[in-house]
PDB file of N, CA and C in Angstrom:
ATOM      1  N   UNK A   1      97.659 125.492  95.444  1.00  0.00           N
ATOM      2  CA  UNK A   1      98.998 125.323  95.988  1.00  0.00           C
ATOM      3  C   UNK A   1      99.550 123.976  95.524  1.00  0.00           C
ATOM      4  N   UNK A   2     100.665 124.008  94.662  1.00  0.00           N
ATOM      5  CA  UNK A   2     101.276 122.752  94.171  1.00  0.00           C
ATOM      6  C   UNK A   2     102.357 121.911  95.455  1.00  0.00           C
ATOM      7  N   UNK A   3     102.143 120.470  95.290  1.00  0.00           N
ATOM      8  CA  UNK A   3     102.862 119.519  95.962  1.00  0.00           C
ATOM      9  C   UNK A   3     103.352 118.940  95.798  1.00  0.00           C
ATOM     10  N   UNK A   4     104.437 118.236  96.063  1.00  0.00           N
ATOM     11  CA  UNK A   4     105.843 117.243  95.910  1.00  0.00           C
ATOM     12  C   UNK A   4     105.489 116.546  96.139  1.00  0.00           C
ATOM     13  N   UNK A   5     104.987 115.414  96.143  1.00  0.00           N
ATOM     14  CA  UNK A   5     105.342 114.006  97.372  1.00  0.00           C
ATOM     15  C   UNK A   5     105.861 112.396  96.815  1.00  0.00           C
ATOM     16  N   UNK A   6     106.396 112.507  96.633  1.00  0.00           N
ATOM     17  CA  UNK A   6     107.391 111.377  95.891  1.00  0.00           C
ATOM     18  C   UNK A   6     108.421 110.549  97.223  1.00  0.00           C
ATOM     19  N   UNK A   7     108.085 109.147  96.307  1.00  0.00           N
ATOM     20  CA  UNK A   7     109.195 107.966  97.266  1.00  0.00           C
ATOM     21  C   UNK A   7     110.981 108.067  96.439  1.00  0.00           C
ATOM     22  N   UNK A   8     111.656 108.080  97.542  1.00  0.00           N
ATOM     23  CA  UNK A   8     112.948 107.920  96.677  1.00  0.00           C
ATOM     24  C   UNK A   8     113.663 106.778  97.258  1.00  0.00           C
ATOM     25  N   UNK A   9     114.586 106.469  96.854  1.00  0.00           N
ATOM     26  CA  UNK A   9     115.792 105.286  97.554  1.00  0.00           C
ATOM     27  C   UNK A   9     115.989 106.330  98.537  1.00  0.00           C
ATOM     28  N   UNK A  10     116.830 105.203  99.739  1.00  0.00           N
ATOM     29  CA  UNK A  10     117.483 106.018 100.721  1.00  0.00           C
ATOM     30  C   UNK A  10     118.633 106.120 100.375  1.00  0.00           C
ATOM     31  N   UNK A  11     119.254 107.507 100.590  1.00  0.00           N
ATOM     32  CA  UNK A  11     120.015 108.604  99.862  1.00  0.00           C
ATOM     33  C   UNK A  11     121.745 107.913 100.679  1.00  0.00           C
ATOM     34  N   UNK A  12     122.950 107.960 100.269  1.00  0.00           N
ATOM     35  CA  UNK A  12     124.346 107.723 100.949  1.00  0.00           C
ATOM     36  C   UNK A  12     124.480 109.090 102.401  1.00  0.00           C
ATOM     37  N   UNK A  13     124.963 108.515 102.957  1.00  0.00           N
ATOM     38  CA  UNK A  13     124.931 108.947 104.699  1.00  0.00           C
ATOM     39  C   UNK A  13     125.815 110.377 103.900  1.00  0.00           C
ATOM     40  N   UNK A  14     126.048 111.773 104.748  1.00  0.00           N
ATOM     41  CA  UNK A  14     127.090 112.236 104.762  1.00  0.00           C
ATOM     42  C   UNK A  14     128.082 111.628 105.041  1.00  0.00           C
ATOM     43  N   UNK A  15     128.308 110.672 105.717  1.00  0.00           N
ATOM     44  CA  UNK A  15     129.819 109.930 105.910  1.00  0.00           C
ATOM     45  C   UNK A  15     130.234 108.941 104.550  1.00  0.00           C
ATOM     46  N   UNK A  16     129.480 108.838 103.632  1.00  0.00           N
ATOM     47  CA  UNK A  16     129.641 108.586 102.168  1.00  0.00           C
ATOM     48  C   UNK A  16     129.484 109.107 100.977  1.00  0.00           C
ATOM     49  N   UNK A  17     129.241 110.573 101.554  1.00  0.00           N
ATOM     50  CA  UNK A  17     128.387 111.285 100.335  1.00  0.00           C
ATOM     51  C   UNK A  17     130.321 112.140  99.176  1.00  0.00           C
ATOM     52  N   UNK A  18     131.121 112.259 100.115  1.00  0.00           N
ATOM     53  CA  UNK A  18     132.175 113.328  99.927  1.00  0.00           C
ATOM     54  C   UNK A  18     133.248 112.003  99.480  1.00  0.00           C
ATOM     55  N   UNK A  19     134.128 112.846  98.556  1.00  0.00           N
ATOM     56  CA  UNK A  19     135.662 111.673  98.272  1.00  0.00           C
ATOM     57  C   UNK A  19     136.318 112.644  98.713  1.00  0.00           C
ATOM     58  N   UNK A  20     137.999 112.414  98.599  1.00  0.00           N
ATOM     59  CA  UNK A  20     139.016 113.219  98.509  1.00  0.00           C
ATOM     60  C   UNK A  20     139.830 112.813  97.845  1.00  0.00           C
ATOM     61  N   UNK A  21     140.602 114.110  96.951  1.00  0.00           N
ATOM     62  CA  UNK A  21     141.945 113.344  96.383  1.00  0.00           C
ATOM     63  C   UNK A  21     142.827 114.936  96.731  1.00  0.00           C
ATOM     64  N   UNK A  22     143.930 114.613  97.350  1.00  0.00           N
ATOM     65  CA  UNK A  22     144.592 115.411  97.994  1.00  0.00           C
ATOM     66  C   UNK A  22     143.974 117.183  98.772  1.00  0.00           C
ATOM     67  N   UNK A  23     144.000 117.859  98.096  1.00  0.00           N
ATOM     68  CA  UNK A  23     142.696 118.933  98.883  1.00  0.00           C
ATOM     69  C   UNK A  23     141.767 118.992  98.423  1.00  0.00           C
ATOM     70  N   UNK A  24     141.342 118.870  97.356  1.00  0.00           N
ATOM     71  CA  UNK A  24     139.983 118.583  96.697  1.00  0.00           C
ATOM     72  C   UNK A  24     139.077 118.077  97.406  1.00  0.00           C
ATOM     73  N   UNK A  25     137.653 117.878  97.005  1.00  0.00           N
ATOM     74  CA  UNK A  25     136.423 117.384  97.091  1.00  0.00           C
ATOM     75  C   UNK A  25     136.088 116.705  95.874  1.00  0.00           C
ATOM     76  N   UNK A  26     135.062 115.601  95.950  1.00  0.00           N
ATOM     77  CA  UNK A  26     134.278 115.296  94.899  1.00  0.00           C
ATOM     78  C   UNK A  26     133.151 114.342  95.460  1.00  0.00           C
ATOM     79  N   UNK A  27     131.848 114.506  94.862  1.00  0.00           N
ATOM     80  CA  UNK A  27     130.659 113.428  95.432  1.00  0.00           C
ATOM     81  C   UNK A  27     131.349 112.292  95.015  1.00  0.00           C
ATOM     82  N   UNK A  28     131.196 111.525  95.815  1.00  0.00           N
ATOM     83  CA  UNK A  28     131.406 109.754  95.516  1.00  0.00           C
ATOM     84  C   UNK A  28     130.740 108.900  94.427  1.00  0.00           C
ATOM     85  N   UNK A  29     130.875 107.952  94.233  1.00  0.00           N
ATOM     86  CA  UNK A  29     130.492 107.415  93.446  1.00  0.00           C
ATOM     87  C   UNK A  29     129.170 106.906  93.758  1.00  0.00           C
ATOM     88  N   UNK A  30     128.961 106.594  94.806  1.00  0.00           N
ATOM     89  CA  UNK A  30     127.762 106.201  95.717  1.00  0.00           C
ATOM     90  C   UNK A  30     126.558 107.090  95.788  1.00  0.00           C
ATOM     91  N   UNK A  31     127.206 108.558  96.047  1.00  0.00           N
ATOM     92  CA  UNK A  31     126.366 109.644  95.797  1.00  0.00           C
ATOM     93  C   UNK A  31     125.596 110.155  94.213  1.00  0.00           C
ATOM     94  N   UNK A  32     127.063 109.913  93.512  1.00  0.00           N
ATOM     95  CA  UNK A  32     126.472 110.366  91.875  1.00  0.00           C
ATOM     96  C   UNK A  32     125.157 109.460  91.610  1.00  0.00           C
ATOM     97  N   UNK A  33     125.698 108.181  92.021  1.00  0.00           N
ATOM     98  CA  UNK A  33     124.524 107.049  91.328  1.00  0.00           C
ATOM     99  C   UNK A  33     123.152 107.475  92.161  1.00  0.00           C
ATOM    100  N   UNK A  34     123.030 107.675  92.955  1.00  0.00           N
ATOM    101  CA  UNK A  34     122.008 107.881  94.264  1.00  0.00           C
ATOM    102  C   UNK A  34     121.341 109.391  93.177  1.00  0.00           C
ATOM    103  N   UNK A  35     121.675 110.256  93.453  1.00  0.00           N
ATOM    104  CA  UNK A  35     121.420 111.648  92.281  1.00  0.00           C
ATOM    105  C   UNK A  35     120.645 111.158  91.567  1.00  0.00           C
ATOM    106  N   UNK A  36     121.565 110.766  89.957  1.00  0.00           N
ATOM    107  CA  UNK A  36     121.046 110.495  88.815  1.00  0.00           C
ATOM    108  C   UNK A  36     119.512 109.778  89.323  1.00  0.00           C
ATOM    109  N   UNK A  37     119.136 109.059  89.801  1.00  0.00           N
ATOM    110  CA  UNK A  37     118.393 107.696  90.250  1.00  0.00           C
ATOM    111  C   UNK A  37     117.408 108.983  91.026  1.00  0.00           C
ATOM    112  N   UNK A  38     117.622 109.881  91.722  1.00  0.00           N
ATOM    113  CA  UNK A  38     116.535 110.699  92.293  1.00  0.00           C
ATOM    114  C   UNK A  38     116.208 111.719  91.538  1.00  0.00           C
ATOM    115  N   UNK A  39     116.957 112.605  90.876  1.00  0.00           N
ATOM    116  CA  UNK A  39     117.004 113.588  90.112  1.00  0.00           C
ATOM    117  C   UNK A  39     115.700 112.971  88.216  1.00  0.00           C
ATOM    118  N   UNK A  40     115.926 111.461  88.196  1.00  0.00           N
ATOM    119  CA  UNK A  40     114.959 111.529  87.148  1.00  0.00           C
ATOM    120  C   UNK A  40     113.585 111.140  88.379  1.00  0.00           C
ATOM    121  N   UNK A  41     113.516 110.681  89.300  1.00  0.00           N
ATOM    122  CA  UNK A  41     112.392 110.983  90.164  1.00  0.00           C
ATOM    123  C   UNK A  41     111.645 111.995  90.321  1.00  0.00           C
ATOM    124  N   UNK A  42     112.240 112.888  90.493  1.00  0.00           N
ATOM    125  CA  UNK A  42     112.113 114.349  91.194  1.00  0.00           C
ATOM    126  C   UNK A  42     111.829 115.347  89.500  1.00  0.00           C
ATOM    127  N   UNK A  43     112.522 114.971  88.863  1.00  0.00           N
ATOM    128  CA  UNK A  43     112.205 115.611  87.518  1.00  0.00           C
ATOM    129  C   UNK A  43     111.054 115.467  86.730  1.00  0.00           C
ATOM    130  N   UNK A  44     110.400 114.194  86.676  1.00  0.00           N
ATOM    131  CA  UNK A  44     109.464 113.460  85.985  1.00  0.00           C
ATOM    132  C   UNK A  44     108.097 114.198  86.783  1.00  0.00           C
ATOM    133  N   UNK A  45     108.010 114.808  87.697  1.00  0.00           N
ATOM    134  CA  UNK A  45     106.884 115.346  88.933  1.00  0.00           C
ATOM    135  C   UNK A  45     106.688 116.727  88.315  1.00  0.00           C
ATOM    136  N   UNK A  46     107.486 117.539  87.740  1.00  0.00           N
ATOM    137  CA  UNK A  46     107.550 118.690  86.489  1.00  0.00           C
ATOM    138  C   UNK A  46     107.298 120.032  87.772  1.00  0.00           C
ATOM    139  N   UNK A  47     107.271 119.456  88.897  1.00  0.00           N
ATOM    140  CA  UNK A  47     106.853 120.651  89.986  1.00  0.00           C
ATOM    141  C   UNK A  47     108.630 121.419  90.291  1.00  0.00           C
ATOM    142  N   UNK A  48     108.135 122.834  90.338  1.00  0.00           N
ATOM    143  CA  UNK A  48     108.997 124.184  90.625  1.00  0.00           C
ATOM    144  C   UNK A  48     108.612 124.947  91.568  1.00  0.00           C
ATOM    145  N   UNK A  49     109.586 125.333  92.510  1.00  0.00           N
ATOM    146  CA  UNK A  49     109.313 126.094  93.467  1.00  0.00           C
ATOM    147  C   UNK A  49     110.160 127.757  93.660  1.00  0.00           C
ATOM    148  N   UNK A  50     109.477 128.438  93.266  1.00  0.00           N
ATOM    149  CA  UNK A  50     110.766 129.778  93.593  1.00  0.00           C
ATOM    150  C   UNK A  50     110.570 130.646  94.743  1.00  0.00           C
ATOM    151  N   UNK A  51     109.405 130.540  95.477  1.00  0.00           N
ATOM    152  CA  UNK A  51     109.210 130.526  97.393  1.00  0.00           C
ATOM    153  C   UNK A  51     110.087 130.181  98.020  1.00  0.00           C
ATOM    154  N   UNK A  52     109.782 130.664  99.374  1.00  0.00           N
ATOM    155  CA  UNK A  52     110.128 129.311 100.548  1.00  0.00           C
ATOM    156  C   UNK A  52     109.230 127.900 100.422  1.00  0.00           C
ATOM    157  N   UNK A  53     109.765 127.496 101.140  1.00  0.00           N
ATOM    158  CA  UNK A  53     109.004 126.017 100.695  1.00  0.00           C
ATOM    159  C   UNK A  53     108.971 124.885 102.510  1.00  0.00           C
ATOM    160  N   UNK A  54     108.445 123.992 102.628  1.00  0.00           N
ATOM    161  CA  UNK A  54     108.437 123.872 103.957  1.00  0.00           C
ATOM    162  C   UNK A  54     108.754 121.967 102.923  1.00  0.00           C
ATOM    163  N   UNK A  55     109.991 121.434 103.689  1.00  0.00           N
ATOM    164  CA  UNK A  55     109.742 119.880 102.978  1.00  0.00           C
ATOM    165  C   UNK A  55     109.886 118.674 104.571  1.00  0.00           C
ATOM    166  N   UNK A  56     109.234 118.179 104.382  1.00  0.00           N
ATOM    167  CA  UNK A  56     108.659 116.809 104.796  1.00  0.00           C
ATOM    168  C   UNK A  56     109.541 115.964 104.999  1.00  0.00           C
ATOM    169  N   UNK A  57     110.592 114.972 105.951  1.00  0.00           N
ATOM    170  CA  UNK A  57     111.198 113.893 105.321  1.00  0.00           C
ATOM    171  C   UNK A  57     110.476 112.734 106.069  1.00  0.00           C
ATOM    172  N   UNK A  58     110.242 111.585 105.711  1.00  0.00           N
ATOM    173  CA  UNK A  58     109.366 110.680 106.283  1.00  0.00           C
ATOM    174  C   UNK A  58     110.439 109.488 105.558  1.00  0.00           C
ATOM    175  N   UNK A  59     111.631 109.000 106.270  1.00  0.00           N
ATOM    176  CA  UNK A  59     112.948 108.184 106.717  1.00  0.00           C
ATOM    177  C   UNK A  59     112.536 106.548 106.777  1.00  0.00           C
ATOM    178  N   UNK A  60     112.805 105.864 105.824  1.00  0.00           N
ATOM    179  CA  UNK A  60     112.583 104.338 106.433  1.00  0.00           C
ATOM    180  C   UNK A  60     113.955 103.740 106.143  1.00  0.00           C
ATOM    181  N   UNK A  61     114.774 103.780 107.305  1.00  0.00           N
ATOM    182  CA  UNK A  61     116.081 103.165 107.160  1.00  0.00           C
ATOM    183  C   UNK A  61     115.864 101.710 106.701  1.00  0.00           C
ATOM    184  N   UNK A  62     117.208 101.475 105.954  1.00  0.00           N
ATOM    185  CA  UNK A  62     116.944  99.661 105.054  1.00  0.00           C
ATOM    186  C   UNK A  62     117.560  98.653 106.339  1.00  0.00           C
ATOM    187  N   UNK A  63     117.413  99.088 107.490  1.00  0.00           N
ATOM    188  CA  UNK A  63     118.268  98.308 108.367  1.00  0.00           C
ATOM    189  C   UNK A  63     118.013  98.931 109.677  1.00  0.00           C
ATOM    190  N   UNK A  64     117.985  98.333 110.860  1.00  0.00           N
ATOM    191  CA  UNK A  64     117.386  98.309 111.898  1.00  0.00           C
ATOM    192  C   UNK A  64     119.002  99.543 112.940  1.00  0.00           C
ATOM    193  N   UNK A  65     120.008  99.501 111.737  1.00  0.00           N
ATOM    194  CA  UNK A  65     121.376  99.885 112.945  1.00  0.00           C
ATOM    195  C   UNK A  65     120.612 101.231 113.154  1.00  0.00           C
ATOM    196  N   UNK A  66     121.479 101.711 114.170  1.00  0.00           N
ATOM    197  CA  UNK A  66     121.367 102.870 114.845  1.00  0.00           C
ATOM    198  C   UNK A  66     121.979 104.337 113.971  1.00  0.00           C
ATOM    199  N   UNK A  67     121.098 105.559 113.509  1.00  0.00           N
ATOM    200  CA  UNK A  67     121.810 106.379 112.283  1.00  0.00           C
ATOM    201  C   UNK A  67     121.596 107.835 112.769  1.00  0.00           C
ATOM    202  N   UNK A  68     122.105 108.627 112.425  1.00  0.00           N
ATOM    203  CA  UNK A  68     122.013 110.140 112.782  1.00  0.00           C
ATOM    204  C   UNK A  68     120.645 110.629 111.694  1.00  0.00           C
ATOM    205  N   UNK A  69     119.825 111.087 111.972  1.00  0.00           N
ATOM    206  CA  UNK A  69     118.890 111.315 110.495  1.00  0.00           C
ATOM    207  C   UNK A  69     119.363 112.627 109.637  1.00  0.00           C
ATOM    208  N   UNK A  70     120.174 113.878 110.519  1.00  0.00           N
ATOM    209  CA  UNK A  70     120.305 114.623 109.592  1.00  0.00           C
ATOM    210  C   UNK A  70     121.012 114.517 108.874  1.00  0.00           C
ATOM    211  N   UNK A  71     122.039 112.968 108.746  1.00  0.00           N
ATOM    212  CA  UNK A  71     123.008 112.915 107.912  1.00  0.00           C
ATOM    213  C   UNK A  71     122.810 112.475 106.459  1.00  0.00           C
ATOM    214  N   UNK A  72     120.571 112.371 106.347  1.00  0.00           N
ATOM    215  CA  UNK A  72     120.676 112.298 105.034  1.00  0.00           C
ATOM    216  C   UNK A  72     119.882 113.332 104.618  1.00  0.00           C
ATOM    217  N   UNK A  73     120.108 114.531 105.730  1.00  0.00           N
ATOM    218  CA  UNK A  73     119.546 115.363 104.844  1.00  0.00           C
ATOM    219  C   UNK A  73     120.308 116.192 103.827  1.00  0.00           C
ATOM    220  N   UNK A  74     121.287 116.091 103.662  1.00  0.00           N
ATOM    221  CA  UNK A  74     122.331 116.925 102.777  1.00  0.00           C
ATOM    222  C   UNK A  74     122.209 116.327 101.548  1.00  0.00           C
ATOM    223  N   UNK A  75     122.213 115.436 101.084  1.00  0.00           N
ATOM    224  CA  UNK A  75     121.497 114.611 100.118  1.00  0.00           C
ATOM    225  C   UNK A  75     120.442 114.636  99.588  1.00  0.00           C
ATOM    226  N   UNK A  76     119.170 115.274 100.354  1.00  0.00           N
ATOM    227  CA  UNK A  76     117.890 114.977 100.367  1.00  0.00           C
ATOM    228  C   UNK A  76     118.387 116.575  98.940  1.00  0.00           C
ATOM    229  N   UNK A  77     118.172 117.633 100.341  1.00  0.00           N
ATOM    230  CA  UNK A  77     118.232 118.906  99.958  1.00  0.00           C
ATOM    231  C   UNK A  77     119.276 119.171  98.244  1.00  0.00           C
ATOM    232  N   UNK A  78     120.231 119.050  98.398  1.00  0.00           N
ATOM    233  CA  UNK A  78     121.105 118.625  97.088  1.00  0.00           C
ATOM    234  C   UNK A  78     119.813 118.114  96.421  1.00  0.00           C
ATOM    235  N   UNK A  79     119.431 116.923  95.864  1.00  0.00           N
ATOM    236  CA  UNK A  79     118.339 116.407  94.778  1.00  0.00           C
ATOM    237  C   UNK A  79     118.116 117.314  94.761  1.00  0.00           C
ATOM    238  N   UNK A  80     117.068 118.020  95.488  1.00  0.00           N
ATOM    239  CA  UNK A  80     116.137 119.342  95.074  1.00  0.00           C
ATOM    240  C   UNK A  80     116.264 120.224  94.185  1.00  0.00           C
ATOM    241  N   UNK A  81     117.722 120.661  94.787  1.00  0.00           N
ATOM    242  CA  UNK A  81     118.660 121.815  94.103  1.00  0.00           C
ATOM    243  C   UNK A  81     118.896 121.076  92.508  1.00  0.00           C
ATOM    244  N   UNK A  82     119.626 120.061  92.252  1.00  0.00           N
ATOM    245  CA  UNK A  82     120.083 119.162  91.200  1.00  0.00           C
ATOM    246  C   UNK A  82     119.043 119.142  90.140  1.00  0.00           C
ATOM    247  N   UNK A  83     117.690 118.646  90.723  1.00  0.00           N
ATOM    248  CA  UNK A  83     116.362 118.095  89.818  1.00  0.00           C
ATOM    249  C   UNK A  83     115.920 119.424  89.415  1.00  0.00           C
ATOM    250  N   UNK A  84     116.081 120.460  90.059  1.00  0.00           N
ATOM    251  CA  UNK A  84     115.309 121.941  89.362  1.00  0.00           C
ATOM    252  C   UNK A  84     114.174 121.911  90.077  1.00  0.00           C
ATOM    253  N   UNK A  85     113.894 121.340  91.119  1.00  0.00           N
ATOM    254  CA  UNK A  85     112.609 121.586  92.049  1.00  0.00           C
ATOM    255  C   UNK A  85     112.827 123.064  93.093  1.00  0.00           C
ATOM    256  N   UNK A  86     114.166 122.883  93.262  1.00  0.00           N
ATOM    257  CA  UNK A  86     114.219 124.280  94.189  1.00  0.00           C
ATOM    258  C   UNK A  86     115.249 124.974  93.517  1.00  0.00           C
ATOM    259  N   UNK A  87     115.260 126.394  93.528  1.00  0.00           N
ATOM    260  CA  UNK A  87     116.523 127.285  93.001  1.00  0.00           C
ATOM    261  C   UNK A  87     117.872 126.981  93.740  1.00  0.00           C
ATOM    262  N   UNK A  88     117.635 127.078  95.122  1.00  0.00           N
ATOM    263  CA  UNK A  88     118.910 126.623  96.049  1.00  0.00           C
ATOM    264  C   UNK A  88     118.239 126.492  96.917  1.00  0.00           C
ATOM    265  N   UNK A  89     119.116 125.759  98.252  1.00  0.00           N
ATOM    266  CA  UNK A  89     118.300 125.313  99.361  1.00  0.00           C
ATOM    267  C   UNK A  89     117.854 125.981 100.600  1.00  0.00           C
ATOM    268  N   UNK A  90     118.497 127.676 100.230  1.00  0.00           N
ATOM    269  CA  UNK A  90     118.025 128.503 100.786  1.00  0.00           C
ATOM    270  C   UNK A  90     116.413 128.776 101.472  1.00  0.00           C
ATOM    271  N   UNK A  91     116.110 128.362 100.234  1.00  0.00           N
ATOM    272  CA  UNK A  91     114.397 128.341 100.325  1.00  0.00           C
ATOM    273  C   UNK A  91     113.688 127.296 100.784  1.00  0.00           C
ATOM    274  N   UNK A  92     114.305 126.637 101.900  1.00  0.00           N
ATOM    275  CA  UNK A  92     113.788 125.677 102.779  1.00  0.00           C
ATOM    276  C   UNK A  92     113.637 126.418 104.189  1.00  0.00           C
ATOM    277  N   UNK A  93     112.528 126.930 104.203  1.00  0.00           N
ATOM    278  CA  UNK A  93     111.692 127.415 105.608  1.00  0.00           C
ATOM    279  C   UNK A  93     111.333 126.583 106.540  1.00  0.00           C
ATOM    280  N   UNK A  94     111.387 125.595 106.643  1.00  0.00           N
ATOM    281  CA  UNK A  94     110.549 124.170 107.540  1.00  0.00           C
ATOM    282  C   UNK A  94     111.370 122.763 107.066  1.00  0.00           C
ATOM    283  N   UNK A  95     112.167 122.541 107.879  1.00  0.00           N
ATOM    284  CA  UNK A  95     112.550 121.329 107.648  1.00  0.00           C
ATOM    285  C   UNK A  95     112.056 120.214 108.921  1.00  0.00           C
ATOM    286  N   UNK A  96     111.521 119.380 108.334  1.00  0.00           N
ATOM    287  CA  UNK A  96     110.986 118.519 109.785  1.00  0.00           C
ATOM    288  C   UNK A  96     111.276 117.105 108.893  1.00  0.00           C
ATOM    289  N   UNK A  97     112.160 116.184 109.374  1.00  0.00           N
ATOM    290  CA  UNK A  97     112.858 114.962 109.476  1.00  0.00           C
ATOM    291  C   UNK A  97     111.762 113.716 110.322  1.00  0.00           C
ATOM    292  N   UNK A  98     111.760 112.607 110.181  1.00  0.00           N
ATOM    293  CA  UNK A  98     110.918 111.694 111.231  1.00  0.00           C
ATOM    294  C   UNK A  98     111.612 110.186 110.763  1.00  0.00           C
ATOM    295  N   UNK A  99     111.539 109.555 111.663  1.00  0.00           N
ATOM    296  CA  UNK A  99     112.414 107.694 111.475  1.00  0.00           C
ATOM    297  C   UNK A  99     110.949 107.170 111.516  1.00  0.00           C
ATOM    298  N   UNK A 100     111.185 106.591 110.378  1.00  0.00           N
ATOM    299  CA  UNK A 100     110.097 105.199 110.600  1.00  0.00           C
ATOM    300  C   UNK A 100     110.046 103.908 110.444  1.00  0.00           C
ATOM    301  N   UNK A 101     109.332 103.051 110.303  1.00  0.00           N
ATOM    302  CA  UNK A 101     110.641 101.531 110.773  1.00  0.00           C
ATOM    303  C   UNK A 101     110.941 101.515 109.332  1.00  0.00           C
ATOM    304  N   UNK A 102     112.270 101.018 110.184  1.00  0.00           N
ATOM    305  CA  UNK A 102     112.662  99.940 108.570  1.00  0.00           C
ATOM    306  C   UNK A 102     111.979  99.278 107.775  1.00  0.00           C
ATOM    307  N   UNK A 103     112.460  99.381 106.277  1.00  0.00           N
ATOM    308  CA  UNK A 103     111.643  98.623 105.462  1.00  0.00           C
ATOM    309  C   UNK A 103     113.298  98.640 104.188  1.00  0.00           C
ATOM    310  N   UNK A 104     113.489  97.179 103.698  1.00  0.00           N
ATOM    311  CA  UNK A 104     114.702  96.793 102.938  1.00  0.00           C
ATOM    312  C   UNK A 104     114.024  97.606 101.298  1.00  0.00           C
ATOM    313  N   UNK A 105     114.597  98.075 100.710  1.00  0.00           N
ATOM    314  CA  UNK A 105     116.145  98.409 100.977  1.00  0.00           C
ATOM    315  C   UNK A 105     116.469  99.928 101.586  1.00  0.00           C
ATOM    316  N   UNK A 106     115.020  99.996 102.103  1.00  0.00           N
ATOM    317  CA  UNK A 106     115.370 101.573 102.428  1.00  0.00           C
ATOM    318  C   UNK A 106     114.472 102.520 101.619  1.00  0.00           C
ATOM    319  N   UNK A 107     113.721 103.386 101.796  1.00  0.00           N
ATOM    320  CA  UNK A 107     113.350 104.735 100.740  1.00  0.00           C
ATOM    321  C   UNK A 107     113.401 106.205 102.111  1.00  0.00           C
ATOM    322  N   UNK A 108     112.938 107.018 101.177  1.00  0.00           N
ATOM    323  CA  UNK A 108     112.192 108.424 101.867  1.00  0.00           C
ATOM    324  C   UNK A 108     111.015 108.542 101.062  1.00  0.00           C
ATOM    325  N   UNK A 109     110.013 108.857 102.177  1.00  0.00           N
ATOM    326  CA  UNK A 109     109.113 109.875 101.597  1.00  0.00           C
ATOM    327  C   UNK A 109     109.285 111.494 101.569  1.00  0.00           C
ATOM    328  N   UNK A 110     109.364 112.292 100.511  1.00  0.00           N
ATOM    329  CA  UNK A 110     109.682 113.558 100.310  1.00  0.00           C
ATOM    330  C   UNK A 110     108.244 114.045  99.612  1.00  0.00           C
ATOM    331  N   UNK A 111     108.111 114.842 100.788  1.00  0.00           N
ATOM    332  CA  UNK A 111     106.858 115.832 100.735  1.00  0.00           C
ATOM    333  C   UNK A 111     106.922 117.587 100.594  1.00  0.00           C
ATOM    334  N   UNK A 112     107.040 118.082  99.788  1.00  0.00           N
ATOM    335  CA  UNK A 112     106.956 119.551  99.679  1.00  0.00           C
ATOM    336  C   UNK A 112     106.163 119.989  99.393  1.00  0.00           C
ATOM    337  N   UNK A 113     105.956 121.550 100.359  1.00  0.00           N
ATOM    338  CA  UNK A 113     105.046 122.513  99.793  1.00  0.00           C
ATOM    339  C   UNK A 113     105.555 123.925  99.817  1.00  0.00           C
ATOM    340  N   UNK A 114     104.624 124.885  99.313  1.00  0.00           N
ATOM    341  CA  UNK A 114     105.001 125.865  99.281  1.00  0.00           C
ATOM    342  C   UNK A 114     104.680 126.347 100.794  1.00  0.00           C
ATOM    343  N   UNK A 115     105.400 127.517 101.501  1.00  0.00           N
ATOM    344  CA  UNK A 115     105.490 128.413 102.343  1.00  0.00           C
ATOM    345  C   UNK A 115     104.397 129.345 102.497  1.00  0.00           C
ATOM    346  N   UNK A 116     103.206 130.047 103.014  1.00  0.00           N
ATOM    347  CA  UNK A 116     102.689 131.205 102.994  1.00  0.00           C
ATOM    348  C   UNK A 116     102.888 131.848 103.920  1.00  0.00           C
ATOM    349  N   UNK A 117     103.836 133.081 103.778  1.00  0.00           N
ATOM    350  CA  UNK A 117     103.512 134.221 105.045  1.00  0.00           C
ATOM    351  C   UNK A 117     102.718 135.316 104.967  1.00  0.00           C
ATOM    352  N   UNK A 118     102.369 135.534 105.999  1.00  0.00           N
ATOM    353  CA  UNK A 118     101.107 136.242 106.134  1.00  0.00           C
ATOM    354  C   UNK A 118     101.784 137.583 106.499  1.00  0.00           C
TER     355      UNK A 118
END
């Protein structure tokens, strides 16, 4: 059974991840750079998943403020999709999130595995 487990930067909040220019959408600039910067992370690991998959987030905010955690999971999940580790994020069976202390400037630990149902 193959495994993920890679450190990344900590990813832009959903409250930074989106721009607007009149009705449109577009990732931010904050977000693109954040991507590129995880996506050769996540790429260089050569691991593929076309299962369900159960992923790990293990959270070390770069700063002690007070944060919503699922607001980096939209980010997290996106890489996945982006790097070619997952087809879409459909195939996330198990999502389990955790805060752990701060440490500057911030990372995640991202742990995946594959799914078995019986």
């Amino acid at each position: 059974m193959k495994t993920l487990d890679v450190l990344l930067p900590w990813p832009p909040s959903i409250n930074h991840y989106w721009g607007a220019r009149g009705r449109g959408r577009y990732l931010s600039p904050q977000a693109r750079r954040w991507h590129k910067e995880a996506w050769a992370v996540l790429k260089a690991q050569g691991v593929r998943y076309s299962g369900e998959v159960a992923v790990y987030v293990f959270a070390h905010p770069p700063d002690r403020r007070k944060r919503d955690l699922d607001n980096i999971t939209k980010a997290l999940l996106d890489a996945l999709v982006g790097a070619g580790v997952l087809k879409d994020d459909h195939q996330v069976a198990v999502l389990y999130v955790e805060r752990r202390p701060f440490e500057r400037p911030g990372k995640v630990r991202l742990v995946v595995g594959e799914v078995k149902r019986s």
